[in-house]
N, C-alpha and C. Protein backbone atom coordinates (compact mmCIF):
# COMPACT_ATOMS: atom_id res chain seq x y z
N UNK A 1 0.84 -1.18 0.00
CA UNK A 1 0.00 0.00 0.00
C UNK A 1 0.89 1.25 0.00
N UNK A 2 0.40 2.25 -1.07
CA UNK A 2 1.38 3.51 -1.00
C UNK A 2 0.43 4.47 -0.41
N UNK A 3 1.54 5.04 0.53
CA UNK A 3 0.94 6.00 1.58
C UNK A 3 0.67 7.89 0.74
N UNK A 4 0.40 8.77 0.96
CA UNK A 4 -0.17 9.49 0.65
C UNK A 4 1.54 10.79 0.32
N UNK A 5 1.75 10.55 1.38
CA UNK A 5 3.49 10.79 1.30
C UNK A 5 4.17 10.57 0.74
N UNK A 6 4.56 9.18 0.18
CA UNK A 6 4.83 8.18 -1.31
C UNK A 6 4.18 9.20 -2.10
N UNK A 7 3.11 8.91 -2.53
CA UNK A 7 2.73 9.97 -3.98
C UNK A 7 3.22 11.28 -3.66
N UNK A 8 3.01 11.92 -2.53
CA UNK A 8 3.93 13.27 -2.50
C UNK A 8 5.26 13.26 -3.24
N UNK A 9 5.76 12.49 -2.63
CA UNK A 9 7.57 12.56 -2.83
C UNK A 9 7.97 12.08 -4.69
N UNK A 10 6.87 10.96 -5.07
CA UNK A 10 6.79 10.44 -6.40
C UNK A 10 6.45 12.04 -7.53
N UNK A 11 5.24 12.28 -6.63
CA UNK A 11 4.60 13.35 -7.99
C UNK A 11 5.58 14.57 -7.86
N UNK A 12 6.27 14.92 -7.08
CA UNK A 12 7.40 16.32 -6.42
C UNK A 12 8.50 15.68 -7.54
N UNK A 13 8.99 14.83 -7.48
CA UNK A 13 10.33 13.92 -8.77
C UNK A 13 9.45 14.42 -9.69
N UNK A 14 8.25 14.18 -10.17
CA UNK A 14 7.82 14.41 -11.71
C UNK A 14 7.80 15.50 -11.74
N UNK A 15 6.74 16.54 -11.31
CA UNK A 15 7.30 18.25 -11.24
C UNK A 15 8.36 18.78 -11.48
N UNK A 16 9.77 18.21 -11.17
CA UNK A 16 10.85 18.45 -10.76
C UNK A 16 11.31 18.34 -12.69
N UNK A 17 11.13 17.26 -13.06
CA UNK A 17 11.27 16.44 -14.46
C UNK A 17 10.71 17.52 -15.45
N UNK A 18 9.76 17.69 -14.58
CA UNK A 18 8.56 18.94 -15.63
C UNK A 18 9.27 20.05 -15.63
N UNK A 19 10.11 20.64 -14.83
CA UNK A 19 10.01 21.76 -14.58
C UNK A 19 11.52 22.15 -15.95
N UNK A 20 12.01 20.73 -15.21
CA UNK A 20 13.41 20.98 -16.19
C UNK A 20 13.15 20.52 -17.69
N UNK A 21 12.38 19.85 -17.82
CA UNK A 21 12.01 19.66 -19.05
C UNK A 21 11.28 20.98 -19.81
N UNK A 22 10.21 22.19 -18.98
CA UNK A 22 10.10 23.47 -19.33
C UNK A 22 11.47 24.10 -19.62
N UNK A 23 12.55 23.88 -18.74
CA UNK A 23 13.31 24.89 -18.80
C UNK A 23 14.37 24.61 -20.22
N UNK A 24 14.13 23.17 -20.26
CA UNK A 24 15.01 23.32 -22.10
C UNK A 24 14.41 23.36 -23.36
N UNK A 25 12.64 23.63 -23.11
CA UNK A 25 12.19 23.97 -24.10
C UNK A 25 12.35 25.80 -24.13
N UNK A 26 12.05 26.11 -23.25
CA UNK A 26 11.60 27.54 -23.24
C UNK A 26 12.97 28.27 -23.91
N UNK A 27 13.99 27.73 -22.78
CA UNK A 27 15.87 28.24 -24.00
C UNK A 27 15.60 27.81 -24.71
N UNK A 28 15.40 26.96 -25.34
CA UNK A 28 15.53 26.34 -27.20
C UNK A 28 14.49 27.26 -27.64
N UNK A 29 13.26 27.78 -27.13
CA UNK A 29 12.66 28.68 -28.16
C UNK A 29 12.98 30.08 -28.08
N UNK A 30 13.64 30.90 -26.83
CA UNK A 30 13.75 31.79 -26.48
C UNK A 30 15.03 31.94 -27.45
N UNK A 31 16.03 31.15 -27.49
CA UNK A 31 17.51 31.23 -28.52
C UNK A 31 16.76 31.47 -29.95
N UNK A 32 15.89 30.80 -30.18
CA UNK A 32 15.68 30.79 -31.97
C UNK A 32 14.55 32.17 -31.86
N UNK A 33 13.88 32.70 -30.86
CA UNK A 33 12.78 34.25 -31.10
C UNK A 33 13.82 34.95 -31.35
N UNK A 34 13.82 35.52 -33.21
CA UNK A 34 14.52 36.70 -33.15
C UNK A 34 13.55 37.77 -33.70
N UNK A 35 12.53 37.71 -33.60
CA UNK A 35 11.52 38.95 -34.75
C UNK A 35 9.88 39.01 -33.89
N UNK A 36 10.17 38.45 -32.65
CA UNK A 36 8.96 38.24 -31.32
C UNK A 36 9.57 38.82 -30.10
N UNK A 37 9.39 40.41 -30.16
CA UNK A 37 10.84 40.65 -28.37
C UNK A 37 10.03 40.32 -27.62
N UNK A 38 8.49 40.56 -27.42
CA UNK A 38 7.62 40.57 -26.43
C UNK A 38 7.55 39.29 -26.30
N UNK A 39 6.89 37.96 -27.15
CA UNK A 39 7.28 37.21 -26.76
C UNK A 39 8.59 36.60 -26.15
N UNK A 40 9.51 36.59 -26.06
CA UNK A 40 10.33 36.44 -26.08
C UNK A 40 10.73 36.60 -24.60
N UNK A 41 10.29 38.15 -24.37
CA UNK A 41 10.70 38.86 -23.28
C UNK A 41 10.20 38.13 -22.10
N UNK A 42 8.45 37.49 -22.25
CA UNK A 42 7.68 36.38 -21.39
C UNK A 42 8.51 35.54 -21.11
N UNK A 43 8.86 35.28 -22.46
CA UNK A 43 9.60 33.52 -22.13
C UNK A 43 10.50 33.55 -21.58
N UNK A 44 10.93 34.65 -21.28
CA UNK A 44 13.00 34.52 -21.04
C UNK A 44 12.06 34.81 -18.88
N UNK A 45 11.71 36.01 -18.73
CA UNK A 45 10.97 36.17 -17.50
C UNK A 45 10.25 34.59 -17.07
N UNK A 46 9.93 33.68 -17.92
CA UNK A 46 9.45 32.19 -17.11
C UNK A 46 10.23 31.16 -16.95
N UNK A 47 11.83 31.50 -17.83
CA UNK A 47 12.65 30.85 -17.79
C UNK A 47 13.20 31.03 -16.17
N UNK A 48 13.47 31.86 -15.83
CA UNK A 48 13.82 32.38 -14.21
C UNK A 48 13.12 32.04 -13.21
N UNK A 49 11.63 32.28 -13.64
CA UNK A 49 10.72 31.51 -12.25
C UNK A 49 10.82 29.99 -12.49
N UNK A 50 11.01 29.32 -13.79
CA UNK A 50 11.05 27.97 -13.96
C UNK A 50 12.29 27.52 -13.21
N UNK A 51 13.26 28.04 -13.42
CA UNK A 51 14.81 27.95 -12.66
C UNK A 51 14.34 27.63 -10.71
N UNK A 52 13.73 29.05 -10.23
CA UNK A 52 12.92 28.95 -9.25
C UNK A 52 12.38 27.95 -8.20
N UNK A 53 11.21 27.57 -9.39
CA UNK A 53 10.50 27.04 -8.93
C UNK A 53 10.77 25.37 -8.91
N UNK A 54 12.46 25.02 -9.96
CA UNK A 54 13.21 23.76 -9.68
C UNK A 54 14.01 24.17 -7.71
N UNK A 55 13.98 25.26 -7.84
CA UNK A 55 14.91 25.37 -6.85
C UNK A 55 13.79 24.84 -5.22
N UNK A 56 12.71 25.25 -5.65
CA UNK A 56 11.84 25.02 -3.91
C UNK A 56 11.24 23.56 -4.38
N UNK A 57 11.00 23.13 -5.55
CA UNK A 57 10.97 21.59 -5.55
C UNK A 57 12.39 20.70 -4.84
N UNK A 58 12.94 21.26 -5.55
CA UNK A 58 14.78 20.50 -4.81
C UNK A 58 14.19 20.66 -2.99
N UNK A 59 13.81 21.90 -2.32
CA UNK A 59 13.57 21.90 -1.02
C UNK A 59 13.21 20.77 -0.44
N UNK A 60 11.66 20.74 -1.04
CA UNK A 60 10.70 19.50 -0.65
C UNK A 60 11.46 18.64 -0.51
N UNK A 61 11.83 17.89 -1.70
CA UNK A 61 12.41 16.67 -1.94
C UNK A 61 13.19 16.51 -0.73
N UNK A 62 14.08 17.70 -0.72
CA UNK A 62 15.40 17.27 0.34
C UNK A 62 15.02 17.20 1.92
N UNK A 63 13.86 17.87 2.21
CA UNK A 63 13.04 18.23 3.44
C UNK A 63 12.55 16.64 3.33
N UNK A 64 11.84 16.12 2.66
CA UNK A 64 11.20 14.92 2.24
C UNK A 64 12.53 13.66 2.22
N UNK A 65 13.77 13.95 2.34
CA UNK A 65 14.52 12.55 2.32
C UNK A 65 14.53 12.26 1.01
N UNK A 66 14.76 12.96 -0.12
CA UNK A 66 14.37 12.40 -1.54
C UNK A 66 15.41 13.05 -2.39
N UNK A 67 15.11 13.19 -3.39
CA UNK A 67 16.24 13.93 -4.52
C UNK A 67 15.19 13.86 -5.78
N UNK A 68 15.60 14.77 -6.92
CA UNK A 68 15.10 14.53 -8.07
C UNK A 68 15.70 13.40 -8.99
N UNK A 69 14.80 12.67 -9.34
CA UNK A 69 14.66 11.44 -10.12
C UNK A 69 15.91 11.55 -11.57
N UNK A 70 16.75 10.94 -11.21
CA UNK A 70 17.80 11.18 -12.77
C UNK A 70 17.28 10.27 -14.29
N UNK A 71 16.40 9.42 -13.70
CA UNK A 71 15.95 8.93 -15.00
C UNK A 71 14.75 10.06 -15.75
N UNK A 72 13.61 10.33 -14.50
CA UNK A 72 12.89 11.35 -15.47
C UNK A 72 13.45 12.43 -15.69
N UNK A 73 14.67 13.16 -15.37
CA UNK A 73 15.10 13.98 -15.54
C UNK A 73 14.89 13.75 -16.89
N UNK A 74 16.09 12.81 -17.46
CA UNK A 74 16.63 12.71 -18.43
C UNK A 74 15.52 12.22 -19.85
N UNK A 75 14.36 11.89 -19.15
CA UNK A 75 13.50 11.62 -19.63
C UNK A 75 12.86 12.64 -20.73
N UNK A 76 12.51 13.68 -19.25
CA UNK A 76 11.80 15.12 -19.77
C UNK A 76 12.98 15.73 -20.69
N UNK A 77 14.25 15.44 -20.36
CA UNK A 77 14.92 17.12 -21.30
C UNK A 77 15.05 15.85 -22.70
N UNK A 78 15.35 14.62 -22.71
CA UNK A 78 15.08 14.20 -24.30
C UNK A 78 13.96 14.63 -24.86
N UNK A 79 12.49 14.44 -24.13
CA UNK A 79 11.48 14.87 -25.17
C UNK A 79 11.39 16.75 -25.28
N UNK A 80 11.91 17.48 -24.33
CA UNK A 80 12.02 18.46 -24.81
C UNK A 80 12.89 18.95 -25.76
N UNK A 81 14.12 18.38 -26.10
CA UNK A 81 15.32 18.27 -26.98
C UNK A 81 14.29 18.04 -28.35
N UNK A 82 13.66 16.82 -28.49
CA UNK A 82 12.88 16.39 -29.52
C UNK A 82 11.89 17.06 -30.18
N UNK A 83 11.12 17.77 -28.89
CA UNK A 83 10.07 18.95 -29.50
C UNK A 83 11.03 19.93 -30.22
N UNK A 84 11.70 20.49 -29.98
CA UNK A 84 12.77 22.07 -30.20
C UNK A 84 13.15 21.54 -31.60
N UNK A 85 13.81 20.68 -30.96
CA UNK A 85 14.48 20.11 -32.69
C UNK A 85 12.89 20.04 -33.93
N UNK A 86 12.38 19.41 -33.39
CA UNK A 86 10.82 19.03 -34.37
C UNK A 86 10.44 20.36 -34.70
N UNK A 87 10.29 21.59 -33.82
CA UNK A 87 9.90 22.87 -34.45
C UNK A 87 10.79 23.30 -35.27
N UNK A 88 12.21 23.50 -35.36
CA UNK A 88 13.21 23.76 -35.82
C UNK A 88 12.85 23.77 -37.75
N UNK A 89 12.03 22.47 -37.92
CA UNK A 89 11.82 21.83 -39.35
C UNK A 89 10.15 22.19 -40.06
N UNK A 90 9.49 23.03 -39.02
CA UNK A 90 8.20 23.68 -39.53
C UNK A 90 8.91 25.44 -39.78
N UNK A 91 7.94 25.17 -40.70
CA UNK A 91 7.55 26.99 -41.12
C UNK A 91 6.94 27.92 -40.16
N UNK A 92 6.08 27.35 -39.20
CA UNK A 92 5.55 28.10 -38.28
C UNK A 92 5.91 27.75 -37.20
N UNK A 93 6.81 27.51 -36.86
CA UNK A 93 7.88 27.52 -35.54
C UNK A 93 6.97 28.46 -34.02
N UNK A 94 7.06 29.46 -34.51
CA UNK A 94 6.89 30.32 -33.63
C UNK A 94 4.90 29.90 -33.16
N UNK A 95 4.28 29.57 -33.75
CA UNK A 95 2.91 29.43 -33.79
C UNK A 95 2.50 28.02 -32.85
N UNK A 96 3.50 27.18 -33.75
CA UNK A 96 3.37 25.79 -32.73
C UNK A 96 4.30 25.83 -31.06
N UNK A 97 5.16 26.63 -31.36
CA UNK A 97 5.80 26.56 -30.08
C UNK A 97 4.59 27.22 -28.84
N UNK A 98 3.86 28.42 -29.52
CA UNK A 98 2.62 29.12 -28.40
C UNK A 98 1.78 28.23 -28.20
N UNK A 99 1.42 27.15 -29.13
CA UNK A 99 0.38 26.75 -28.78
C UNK A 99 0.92 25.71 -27.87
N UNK A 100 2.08 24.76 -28.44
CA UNK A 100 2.81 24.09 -27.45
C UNK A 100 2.99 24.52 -25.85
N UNK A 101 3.35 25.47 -26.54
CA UNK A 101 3.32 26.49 -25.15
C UNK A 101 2.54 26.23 -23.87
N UNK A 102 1.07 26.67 -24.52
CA UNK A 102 0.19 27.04 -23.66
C UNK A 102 -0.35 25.59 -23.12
N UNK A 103 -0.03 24.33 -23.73
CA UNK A 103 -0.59 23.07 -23.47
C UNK A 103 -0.26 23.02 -22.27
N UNK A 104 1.67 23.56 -22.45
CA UNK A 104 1.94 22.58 -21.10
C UNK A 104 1.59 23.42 -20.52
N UNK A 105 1.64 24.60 -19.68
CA UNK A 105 1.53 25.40 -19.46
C UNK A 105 0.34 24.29 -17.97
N UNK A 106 -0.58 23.58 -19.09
CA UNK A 106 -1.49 23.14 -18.09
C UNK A 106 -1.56 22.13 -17.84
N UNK A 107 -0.66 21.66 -18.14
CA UNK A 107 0.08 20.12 -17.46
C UNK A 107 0.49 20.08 -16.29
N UNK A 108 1.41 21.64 -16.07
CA UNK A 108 1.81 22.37 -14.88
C UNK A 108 0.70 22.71 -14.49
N UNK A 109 -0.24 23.44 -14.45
CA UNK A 109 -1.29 23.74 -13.70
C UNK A 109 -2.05 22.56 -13.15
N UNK A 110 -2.52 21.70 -13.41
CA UNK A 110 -2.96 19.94 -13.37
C UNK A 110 -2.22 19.29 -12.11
N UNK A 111 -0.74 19.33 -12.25
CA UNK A 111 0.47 18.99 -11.55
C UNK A 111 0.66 19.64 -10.10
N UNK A 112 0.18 20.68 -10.37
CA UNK A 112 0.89 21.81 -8.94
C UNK A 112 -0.90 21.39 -8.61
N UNK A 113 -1.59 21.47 -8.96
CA UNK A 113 -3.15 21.00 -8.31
C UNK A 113 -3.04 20.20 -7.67
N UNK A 114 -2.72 19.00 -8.33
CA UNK A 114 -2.52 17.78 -7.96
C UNK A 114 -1.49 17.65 -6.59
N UNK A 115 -0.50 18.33 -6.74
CA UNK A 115 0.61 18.31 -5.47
C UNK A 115 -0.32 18.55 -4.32
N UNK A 116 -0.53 20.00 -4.44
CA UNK A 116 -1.73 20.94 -3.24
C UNK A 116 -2.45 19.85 -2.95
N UNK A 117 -3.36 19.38 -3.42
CA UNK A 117 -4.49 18.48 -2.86
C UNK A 117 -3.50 17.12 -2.28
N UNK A 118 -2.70 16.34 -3.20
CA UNK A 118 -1.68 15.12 -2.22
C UNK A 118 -1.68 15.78 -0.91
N UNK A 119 -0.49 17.01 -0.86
CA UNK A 119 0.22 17.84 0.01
C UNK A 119 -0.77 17.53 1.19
N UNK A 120 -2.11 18.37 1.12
CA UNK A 120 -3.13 18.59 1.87
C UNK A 120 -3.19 17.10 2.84
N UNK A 121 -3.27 16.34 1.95
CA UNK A 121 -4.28 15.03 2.45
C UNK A 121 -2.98 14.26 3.57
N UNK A 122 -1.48 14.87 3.11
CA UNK A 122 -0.44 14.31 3.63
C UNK A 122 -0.39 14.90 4.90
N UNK A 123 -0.83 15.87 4.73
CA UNK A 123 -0.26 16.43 6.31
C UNK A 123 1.18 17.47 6.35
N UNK A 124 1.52 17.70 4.52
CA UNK A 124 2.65 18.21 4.25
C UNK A 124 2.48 19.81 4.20
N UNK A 125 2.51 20.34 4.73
CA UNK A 125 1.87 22.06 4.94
C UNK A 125 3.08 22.74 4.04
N UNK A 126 3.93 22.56 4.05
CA UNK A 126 5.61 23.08 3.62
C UNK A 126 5.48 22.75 2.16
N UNK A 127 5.19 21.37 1.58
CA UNK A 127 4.80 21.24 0.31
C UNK A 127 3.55 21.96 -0.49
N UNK A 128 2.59 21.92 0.50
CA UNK A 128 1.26 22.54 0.09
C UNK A 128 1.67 23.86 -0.25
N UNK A 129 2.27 24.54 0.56
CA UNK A 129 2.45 26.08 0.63
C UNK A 129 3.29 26.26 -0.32
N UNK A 130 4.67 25.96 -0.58
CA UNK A 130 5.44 26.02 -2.12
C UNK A 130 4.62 25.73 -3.26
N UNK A 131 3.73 24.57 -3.42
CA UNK A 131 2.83 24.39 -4.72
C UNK A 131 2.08 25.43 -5.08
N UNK A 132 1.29 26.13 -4.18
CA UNK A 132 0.52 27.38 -3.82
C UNK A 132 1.26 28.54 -4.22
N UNK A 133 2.42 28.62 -3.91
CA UNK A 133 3.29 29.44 -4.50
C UNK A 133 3.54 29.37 -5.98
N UNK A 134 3.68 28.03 -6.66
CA UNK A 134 4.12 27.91 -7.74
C UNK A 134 3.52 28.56 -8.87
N UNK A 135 1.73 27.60 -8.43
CA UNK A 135 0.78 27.10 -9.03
C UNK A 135 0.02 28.57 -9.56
N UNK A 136 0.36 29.86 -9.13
CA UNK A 136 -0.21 31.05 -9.98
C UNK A 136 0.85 31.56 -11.00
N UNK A 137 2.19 31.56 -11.08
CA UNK A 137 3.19 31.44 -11.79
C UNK A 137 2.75 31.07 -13.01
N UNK A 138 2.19 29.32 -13.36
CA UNK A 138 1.95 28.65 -14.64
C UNK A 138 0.59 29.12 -14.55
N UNK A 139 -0.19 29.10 -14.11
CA UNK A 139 -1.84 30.31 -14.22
C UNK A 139 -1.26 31.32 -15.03
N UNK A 140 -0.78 32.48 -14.59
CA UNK A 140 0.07 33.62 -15.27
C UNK A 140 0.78 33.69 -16.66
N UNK A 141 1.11 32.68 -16.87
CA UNK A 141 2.06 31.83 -17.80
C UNK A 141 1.09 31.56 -19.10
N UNK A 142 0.33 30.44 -18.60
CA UNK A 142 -0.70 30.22 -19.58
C UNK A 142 -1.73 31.61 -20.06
N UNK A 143 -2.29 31.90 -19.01
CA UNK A 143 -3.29 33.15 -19.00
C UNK A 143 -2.16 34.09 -20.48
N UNK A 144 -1.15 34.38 -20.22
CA UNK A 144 -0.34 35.58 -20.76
C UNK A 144 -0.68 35.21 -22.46
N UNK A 145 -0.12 33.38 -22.43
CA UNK A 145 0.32 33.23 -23.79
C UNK A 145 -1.09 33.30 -24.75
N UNK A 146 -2.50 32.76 -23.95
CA UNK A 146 -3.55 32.74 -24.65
C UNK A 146 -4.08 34.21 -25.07
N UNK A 147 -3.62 35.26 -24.44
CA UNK A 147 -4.28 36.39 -24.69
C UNK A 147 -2.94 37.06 -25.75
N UNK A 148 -2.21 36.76 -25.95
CA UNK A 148 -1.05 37.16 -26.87
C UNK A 148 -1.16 36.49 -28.10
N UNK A 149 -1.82 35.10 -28.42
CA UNK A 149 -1.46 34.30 -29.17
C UNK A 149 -2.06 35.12 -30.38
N UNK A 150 -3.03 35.50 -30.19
CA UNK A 150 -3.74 36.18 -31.36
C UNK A 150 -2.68 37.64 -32.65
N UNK A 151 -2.13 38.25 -31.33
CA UNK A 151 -1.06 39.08 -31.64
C UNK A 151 -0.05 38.27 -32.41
N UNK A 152 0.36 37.34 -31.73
CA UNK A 152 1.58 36.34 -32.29
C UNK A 152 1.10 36.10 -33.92
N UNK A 153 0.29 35.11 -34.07
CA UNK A 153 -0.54 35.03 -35.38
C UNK A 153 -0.56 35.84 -36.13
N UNK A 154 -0.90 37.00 -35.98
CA UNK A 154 -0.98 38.29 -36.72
C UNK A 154 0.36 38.80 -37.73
N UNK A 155 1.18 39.09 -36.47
CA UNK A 155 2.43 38.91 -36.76
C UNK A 155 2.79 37.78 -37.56
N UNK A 156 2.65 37.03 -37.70
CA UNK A 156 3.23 35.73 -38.42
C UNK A 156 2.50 35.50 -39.44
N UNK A 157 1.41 36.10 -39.70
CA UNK A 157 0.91 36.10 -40.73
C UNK A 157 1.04 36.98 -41.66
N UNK A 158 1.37 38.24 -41.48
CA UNK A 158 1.86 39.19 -42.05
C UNK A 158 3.24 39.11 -42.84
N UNK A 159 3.98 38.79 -41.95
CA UNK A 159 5.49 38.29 -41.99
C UNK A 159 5.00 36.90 -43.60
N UNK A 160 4.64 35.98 -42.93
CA UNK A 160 5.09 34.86 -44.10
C UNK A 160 3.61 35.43 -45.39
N UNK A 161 2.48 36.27 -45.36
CA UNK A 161 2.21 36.51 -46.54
C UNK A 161 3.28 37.89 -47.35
N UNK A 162 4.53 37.85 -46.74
CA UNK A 162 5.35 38.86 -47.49
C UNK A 162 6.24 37.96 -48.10
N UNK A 163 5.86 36.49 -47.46
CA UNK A 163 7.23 36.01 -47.78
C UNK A 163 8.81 36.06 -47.36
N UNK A 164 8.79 36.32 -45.93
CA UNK A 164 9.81 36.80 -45.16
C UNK A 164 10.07 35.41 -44.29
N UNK A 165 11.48 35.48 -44.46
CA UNK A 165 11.82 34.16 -43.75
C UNK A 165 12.23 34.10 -42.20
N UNK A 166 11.90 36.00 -41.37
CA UNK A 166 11.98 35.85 -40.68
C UNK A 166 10.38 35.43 -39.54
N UNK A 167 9.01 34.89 -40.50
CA UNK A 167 7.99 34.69 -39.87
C UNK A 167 8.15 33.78 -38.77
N UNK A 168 9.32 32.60 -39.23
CA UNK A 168 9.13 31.20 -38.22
C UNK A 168 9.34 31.99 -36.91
N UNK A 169 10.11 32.36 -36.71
CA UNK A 169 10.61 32.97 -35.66
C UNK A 169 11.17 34.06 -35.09
């Protein structure tokens, strides 16, 4: 039987996976935005709270007797390696990366829910309260990119009906 604590310490490793797996997509798209500053400017500002918010997961864990997981580590930054590279070879780079974007965006939101409510049921107040912390960050995050995306588009549509090869990105 896994105790409620177990899934704490399990789902805190995946967060952890998530977080770093955000943080080598967001550089891989933030390096290739050269003709998006505003975007750009978001992404590089979530790259820092993503940095962050690996840093008070590492807490838990270590408060918790645990460490972050080196297999999902390595897990998350291959498939983020794989996405970056995969946009790299579309024309609309910049379009799929927002929408990409905004998916995970709520994977993380789902995740840090999910912690809070474990947290709660654990008796973990210290975990609860960092997730709580996190968990308006990727709210913010997502919220930003959906109300921009339209702008983004625009832009990119303009750009590649000129025929400009700087639309992807």
């Amino acid at each position: 039987m896994t105790t409620p604590q177990e899934h704490v310490v399990d789902w805190l490793r995946d967060a952890y996976a998530m977080e770093k797996q955000a943080e080598t997509m967001l550089t891989a798209q933030s390096k290739r935005l050269e003709n998006y500053p505003l975007l750009r400017e978001r992404i590089d500002r979530h790259i820092e709270e993503t940095l962050s918010q690996q840093q008070l997961l590492e807490t838990c864990l270590d408060r918790l007797g645990s460490s972050p997981s080196a297999m999902k580590d390595l897990s998350a930054r291959m498939s983020a390696f794989m996405q970056g590279a995969g946009g790299m070879a579309v024309s609309d780079e910049v379009i799929k990366g927002g929408m990409a974007g905004y998916v995970f965006e709520h994977v993380e939101i789902a995740a840090y829910t999910t912690l809070i409510a474990a947290a709660n049921a654990a008796g973990d107040i210290e975990t609860r309260r960092i997730c709580e912390q996190i968990l308006p960050q990727e709210v913010e995050m997502a919220k930003w990119l959906l109300e921009h995306l339209p702008e983004t588009v625009t832009q990119f549509l303009g750009r590649s009906a000129a025929d400009r090869d700087e639309a992807k990105r």
